[in-house]
PDB file of N, CA and C in Angstrom:
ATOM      1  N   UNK A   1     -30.549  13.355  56.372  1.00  0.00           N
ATOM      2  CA  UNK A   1     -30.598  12.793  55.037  1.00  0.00           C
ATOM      3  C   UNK A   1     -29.885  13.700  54.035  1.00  0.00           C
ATOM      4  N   UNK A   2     -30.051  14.941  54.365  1.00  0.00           N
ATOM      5  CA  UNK A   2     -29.356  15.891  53.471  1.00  0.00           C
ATOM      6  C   UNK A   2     -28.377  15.812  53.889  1.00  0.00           C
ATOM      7  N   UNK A   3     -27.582  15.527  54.586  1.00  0.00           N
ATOM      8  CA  UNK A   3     -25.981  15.267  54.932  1.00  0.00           C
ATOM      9  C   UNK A   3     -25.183  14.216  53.943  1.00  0.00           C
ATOM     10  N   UNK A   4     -26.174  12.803  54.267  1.00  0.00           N
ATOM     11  CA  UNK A   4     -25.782  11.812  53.602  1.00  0.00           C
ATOM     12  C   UNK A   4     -25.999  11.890  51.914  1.00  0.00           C
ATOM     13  N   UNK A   5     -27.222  12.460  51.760  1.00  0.00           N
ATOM     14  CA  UNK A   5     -27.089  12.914  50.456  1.00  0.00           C
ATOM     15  C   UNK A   5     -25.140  14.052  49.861  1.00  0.00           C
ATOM     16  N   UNK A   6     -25.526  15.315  50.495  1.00  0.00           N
ATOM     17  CA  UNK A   6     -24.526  16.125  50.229  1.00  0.00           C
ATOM     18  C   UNK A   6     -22.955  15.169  50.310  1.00  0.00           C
ATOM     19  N   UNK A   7     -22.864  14.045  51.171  1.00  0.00           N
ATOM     20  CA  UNK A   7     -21.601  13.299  51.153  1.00  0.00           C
ATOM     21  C   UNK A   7     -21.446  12.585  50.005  1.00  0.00           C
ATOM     22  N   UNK A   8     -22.174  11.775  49.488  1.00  0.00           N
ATOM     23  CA  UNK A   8     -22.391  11.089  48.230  1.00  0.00           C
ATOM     24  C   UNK A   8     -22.020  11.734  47.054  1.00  0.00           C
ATOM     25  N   UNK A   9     -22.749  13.336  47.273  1.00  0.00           N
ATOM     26  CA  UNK A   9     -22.841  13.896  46.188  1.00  0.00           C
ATOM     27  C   UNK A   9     -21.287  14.169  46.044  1.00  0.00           C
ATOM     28  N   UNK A  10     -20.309  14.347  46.893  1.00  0.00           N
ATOM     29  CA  UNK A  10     -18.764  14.990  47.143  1.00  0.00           C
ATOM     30  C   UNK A  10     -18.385  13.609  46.732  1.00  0.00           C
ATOM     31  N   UNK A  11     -18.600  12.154  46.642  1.00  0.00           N
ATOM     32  CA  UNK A  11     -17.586  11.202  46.488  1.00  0.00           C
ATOM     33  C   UNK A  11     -18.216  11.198  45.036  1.00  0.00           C
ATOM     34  N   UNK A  12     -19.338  11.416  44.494  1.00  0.00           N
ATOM     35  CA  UNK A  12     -19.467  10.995  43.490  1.00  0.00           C
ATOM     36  C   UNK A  12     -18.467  12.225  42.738  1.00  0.00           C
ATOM     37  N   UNK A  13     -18.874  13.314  42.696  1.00  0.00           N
ATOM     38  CA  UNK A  13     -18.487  14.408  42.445  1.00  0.00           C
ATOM     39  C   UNK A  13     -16.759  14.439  42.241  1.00  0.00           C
ATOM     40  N   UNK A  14     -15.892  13.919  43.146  1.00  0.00           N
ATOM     41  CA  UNK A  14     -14.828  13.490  43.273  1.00  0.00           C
ATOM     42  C   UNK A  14     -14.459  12.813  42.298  1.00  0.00           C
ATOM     43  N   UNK A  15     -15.029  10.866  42.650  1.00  0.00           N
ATOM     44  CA  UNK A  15     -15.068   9.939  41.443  1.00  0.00           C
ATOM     45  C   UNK A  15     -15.024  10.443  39.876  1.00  0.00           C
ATOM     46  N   UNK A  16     -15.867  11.404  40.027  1.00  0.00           N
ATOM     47  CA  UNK A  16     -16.281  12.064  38.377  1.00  0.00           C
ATOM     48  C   UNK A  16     -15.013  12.490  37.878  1.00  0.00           C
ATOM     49  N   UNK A  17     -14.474  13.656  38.516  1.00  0.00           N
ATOM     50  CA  UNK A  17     -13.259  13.868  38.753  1.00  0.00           C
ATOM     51  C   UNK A  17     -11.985  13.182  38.071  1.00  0.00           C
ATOM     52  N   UNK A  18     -11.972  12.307  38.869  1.00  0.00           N
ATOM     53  CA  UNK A  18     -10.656  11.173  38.487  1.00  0.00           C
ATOM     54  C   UNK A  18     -11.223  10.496  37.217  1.00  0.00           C
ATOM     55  N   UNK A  19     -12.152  10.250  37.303  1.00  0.00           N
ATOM     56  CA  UNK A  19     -12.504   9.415  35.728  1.00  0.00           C
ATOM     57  C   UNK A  19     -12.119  10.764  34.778  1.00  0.00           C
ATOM     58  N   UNK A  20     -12.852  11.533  35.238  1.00  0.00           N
ATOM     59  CA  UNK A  20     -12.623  12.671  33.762  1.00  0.00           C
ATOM     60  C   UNK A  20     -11.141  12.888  33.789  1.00  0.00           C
ATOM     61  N   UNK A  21     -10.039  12.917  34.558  1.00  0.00           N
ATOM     62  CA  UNK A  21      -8.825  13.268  34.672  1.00  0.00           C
ATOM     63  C   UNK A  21      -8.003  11.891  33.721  1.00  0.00           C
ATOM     64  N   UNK A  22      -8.754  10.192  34.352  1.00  0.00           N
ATOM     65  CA  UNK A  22      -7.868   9.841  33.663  1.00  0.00           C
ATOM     66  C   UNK A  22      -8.549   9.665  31.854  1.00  0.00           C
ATOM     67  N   UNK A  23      -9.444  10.373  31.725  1.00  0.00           N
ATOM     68  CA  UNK A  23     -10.030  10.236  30.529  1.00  0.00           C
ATOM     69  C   UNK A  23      -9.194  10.974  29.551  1.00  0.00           C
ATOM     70  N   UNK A  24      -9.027  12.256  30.276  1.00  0.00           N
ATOM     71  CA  UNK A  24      -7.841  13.409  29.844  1.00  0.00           C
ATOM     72  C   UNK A  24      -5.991  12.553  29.240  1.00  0.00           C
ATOM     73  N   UNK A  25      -5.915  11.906  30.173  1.00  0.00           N
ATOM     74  CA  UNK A  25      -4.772  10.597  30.530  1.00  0.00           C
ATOM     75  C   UNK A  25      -4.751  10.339  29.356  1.00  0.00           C
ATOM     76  N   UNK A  26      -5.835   9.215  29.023  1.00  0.00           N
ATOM     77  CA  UNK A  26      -6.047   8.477  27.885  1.00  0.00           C
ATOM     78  C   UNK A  26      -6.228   8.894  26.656  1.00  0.00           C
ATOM     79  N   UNK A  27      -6.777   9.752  26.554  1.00  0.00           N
ATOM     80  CA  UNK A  27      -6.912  10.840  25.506  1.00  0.00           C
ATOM     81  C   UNK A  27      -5.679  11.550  24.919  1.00  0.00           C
ATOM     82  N   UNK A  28      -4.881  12.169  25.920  1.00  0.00           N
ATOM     83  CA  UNK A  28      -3.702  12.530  25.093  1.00  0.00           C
ATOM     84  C   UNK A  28      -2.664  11.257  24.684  1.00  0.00           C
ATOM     85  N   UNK A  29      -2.676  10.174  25.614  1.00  0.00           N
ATOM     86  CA  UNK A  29      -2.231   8.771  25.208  1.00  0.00           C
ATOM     87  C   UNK A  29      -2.613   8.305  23.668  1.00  0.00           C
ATOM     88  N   UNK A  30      -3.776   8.682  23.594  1.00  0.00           N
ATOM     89  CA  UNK A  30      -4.435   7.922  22.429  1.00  0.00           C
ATOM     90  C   UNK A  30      -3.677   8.908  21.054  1.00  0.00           C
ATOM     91  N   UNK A  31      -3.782  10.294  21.289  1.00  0.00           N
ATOM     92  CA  UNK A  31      -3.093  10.910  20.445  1.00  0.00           C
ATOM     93  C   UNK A  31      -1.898  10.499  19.916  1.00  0.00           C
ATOM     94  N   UNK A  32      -0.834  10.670  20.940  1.00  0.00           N
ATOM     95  CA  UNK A  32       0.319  10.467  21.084  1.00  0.00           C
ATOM     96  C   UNK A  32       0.769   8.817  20.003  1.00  0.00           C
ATOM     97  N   UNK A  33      -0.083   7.875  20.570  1.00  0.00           N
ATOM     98  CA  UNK A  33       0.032   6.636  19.823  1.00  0.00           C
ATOM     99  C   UNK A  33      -0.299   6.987  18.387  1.00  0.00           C
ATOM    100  N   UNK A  34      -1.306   7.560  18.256  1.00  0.00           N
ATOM    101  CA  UNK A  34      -1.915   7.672  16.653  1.00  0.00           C
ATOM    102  C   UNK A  34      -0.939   8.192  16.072  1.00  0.00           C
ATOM    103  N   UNK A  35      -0.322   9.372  16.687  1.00  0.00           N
ATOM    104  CA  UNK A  35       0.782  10.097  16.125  1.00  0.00           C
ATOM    105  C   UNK A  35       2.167   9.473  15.582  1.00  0.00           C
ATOM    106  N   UNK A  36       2.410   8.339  16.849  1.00  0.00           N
ATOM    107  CA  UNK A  36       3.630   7.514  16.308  1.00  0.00           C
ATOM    108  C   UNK A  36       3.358   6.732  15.708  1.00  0.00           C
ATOM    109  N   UNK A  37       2.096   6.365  15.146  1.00  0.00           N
ATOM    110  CA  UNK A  37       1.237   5.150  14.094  1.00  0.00           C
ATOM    111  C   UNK A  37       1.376   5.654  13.393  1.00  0.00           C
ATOM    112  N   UNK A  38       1.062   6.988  12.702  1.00  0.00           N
ATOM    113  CA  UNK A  38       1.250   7.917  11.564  1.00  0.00           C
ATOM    114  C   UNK A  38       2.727   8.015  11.216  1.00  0.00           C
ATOM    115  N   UNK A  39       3.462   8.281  12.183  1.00  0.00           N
ATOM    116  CA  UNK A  39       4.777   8.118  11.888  1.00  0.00           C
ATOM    117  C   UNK A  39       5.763   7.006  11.185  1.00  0.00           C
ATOM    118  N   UNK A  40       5.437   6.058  12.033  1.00  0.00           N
ATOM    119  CA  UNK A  40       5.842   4.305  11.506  1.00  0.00           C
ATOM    120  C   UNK A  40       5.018   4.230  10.265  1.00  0.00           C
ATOM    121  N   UNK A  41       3.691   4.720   9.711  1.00  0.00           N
ATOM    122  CA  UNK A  41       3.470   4.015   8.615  1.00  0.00           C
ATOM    123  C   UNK A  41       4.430   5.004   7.695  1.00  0.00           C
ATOM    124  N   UNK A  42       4.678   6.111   7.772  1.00  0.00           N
ATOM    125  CA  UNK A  42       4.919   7.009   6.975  1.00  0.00           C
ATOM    126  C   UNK A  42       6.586   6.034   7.035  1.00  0.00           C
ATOM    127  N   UNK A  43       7.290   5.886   7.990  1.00  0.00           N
ATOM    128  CA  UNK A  43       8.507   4.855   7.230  1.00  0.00           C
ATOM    129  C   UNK A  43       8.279   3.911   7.056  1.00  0.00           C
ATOM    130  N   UNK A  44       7.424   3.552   7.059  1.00  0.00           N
ATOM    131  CA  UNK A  44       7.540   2.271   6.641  1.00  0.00           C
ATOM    132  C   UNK A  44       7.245   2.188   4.974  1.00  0.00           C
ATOM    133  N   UNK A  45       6.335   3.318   4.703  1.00  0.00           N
ATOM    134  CA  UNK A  45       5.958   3.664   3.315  1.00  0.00           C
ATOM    135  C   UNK A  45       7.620   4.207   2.430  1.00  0.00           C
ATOM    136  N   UNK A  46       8.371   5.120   3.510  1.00  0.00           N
ATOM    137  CA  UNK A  46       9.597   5.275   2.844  1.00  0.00           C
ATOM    138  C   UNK A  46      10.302   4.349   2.266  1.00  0.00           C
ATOM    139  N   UNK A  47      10.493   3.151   3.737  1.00  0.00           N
ATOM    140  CA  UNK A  47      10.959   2.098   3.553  1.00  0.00           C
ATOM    141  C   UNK A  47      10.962   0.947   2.242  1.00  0.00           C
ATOM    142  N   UNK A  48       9.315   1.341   2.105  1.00  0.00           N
ATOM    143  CA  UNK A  48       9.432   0.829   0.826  1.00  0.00           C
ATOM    144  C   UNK A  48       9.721   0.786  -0.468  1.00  0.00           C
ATOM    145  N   UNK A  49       9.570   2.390  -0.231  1.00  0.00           N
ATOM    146  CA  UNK A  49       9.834   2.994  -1.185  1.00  0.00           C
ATOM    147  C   UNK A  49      11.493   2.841  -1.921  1.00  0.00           C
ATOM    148  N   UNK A  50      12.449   2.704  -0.881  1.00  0.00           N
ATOM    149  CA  UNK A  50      13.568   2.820  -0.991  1.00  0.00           C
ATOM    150  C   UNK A  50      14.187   1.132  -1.105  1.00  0.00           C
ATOM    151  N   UNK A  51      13.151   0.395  -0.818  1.00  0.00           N
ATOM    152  CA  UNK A  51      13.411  -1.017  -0.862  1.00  0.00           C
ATOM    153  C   UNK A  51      13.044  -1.130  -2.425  1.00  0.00           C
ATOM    154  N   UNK A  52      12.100  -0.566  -2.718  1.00  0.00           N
ATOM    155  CA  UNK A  52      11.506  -0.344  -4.670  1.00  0.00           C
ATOM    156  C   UNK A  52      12.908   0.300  -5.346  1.00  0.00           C
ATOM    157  N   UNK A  53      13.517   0.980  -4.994  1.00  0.00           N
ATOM    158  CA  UNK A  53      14.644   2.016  -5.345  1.00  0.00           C
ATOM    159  C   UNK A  53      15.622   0.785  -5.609  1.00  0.00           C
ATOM    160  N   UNK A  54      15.506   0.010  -4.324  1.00  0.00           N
ATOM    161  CA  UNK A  54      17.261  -0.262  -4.603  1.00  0.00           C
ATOM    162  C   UNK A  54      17.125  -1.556  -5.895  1.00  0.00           C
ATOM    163  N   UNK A  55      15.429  -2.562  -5.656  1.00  0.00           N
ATOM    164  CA  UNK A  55      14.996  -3.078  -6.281  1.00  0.00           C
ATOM    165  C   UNK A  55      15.447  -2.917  -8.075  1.00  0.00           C
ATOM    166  N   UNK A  56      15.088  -1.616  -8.195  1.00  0.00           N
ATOM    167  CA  UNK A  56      14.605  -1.637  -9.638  1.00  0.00           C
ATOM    168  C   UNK A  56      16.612  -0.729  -9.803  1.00  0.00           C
ATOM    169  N   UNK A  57      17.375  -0.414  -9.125  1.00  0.00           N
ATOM    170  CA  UNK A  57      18.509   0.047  -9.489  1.00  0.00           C
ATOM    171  C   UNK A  57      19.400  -1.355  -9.640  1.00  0.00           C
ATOM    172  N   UNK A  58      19.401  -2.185  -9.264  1.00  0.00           N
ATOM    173  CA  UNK A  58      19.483  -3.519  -8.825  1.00  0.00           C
ATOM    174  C   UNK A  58      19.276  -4.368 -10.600  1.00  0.00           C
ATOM    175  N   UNK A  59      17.991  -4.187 -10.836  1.00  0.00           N
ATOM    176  CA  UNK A  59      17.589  -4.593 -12.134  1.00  0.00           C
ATOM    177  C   UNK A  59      18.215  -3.731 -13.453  1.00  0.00           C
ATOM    178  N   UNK A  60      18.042  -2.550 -12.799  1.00  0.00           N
ATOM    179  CA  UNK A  60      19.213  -1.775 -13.950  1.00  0.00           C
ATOM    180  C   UNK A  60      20.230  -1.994 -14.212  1.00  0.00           C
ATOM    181  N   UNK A  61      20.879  -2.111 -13.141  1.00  0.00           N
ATOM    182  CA  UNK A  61      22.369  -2.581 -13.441  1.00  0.00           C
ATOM    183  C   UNK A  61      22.572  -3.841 -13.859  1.00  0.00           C
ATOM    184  N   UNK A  62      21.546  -5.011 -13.698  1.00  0.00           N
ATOM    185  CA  UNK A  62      21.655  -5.936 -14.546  1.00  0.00           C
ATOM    186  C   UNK A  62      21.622  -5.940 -16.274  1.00  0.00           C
ATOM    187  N   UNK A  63      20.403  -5.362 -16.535  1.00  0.00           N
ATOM    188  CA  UNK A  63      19.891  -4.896 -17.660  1.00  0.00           C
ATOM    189  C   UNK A  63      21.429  -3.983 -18.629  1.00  0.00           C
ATOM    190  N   UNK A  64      21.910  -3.084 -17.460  1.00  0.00           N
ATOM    191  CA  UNK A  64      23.280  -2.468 -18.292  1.00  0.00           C
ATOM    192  C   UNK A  64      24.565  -3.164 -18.692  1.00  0.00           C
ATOM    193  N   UNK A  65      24.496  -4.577 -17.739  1.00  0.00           N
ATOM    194  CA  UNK A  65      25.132  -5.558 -17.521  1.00  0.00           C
ATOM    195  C   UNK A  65      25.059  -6.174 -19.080  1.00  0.00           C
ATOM    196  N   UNK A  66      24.097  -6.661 -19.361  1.00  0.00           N
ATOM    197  CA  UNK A  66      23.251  -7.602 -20.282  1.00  0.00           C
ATOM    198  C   UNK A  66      23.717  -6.845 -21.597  1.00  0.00           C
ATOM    199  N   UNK A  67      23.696  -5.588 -21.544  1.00  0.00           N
ATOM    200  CA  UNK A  67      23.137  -4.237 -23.117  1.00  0.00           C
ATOM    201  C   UNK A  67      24.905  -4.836 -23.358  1.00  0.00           C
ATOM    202  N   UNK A  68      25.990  -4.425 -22.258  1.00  0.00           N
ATOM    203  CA  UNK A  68      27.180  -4.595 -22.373  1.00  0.00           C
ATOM    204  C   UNK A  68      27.861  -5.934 -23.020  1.00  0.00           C
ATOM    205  N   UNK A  69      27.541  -6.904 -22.652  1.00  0.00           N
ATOM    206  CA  UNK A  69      27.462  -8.156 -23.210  1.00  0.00           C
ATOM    207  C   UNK A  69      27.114  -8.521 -24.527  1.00  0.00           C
ATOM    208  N   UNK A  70      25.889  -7.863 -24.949  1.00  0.00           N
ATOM    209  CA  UNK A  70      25.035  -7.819 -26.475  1.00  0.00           C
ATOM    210  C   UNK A  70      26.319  -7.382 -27.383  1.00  0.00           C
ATOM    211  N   UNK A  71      26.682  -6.332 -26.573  1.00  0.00           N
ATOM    212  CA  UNK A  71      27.135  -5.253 -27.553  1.00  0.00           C
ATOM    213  C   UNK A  71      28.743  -5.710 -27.674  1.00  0.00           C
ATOM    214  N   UNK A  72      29.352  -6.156 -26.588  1.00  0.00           N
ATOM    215  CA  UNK A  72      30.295  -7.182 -27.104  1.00  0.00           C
ATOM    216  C   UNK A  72      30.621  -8.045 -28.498  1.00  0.00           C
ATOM    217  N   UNK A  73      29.479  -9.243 -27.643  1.00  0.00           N
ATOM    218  CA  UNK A  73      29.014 -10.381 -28.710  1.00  0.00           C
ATOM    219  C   UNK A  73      28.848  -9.728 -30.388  1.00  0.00           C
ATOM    220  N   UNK A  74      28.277  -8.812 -30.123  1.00  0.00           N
ATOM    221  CA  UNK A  74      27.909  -7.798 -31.749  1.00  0.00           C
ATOM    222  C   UNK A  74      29.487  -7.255 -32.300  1.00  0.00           C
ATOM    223  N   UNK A  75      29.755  -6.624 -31.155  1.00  0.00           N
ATOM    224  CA  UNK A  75      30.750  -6.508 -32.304  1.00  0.00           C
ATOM    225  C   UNK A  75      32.131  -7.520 -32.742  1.00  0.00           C
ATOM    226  N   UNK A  76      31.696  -8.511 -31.848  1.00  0.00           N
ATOM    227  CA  UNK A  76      32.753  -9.814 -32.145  1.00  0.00           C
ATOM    228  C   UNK A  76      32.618 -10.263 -33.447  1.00  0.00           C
ATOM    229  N   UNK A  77      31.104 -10.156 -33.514  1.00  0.00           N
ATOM    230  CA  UNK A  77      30.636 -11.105 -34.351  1.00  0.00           C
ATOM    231  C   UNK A  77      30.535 -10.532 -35.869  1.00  0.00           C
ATOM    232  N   UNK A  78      30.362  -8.702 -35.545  1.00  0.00           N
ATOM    233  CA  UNK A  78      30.497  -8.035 -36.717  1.00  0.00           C
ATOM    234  C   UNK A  78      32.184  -8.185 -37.266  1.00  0.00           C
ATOM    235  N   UNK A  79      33.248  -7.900 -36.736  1.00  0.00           N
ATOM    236  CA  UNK A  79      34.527  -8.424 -36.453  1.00  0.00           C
ATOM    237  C   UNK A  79      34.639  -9.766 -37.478  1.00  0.00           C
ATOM    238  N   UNK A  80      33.755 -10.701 -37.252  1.00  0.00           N
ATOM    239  CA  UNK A  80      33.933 -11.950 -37.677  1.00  0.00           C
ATOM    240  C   UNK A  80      33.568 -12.249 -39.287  1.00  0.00           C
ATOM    241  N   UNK A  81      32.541 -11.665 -39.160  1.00  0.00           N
ATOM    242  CA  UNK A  81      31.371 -11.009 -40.553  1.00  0.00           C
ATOM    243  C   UNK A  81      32.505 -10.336 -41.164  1.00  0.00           C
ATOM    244  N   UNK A  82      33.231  -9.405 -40.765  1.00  0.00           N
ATOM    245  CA  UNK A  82      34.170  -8.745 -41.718  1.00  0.00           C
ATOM    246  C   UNK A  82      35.164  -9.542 -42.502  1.00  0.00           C
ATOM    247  N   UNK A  83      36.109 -10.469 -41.323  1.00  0.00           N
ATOM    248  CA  UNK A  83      37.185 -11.102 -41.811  1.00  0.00           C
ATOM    249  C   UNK A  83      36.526 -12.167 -42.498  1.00  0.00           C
ATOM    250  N   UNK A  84      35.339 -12.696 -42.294  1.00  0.00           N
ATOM    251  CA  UNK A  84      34.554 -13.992 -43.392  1.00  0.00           C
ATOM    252  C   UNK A  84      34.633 -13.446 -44.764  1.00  0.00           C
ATOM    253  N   UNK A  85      34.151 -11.957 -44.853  1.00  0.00           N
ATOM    254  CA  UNK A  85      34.030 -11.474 -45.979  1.00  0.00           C
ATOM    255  C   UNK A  85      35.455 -11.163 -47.070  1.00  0.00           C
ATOM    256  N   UNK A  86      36.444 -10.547 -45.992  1.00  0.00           N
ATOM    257  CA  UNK A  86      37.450 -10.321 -46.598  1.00  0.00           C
ATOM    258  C   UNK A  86      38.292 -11.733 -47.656  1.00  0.00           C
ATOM    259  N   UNK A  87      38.136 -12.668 -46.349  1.00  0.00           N
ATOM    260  CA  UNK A  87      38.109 -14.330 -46.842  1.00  0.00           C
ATOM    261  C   UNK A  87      37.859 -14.651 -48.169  1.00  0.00           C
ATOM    262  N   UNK A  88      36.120 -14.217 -48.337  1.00  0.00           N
ATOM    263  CA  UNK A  88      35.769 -14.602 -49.746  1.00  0.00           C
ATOM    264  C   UNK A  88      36.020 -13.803 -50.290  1.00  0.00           C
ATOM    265  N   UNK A  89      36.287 -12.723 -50.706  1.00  0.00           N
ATOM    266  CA  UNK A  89      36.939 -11.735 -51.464  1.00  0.00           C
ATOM    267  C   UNK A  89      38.261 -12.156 -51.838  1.00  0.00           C
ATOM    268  N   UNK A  90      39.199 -12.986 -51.206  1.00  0.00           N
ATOM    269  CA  UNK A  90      40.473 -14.065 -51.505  1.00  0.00           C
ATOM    270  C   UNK A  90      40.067 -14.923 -52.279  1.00  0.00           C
ATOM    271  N   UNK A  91      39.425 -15.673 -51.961  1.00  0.00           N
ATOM    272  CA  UNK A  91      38.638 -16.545 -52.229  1.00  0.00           C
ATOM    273  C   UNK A  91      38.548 -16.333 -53.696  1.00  0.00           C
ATOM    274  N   UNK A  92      37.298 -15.781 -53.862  1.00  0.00           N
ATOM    275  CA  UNK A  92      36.842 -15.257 -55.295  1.00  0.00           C
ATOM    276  C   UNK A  92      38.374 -14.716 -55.965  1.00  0.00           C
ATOM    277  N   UNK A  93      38.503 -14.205 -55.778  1.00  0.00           N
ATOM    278  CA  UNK A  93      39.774 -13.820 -56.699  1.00  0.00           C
ATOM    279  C   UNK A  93      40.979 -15.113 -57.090  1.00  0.00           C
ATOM    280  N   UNK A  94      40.888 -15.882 -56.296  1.00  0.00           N
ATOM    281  CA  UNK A  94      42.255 -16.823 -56.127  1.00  0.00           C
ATOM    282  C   UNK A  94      41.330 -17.594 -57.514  1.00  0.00           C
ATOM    283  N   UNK A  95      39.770 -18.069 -57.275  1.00  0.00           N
ATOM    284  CA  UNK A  95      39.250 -18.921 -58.129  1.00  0.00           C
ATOM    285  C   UNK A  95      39.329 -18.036 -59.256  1.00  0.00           C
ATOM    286  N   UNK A  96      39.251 -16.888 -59.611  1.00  0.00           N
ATOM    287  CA  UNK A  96      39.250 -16.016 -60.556  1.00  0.00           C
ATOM    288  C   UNK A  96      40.461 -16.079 -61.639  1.00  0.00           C
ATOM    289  N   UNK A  97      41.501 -16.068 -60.799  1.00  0.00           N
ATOM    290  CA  UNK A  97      42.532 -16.061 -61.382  1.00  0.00           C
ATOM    291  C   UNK A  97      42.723 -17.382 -61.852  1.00  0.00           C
ATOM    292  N   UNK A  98      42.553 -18.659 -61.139  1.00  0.00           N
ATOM    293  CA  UNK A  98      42.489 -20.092 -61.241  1.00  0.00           C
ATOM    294  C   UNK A  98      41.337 -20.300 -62.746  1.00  0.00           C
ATOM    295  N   UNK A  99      40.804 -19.594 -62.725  1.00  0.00           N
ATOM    296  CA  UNK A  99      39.480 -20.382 -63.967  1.00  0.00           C
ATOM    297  C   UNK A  99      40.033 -19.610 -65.012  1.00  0.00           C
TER     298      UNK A  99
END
């Protein structure tokens, strides 16, 4: 009986073994994954970051687009404001001289 016992005890003993070995397995597996999980979120966080970047550079250059345009139109229009004025300044004088 102590034989069959002591044999048992060697397969279990064994068994234990390989489980704890592939536990070891899995364990540095599990690391390893977490590690490249940590990794991917961390670009993916870049990713976004740089997707926000191109986003809002994107909107800037519209926005500088737009300021450029204003500032056109303004001074067309100041341009226009001038020669209106110069106009009535003819104007007034021509009736001036006329009355």
């Amino acid at each position: 009986k102590v034989v069959e016992l002591s044999k048992k005890n060697r397969e279990l003993s064994s068994e234990l073994e390989s489980e704890r070995a592939k536990l070891k397995k899995l364990s540095i597996k599990c690391k390893e994954l977490e590690s490249i999980n940590n990794k991917t979120q961390g670009d993916i966080q870049r990713t976004s970051v740089v997707v926000d970047e191109n986003k809002a550079e994107k909107e800037l250059k519209e926005l500088r687009d737009k300021v450029k345009d204003l500032q056109a139109r303004h001074t067309e229009a100041k341009s226009q404001l001038d020669i209106t004025k110069q106009e009535l300044k003819k104007t007034q004088k021509v009736t001036k001289i006329k009355s």
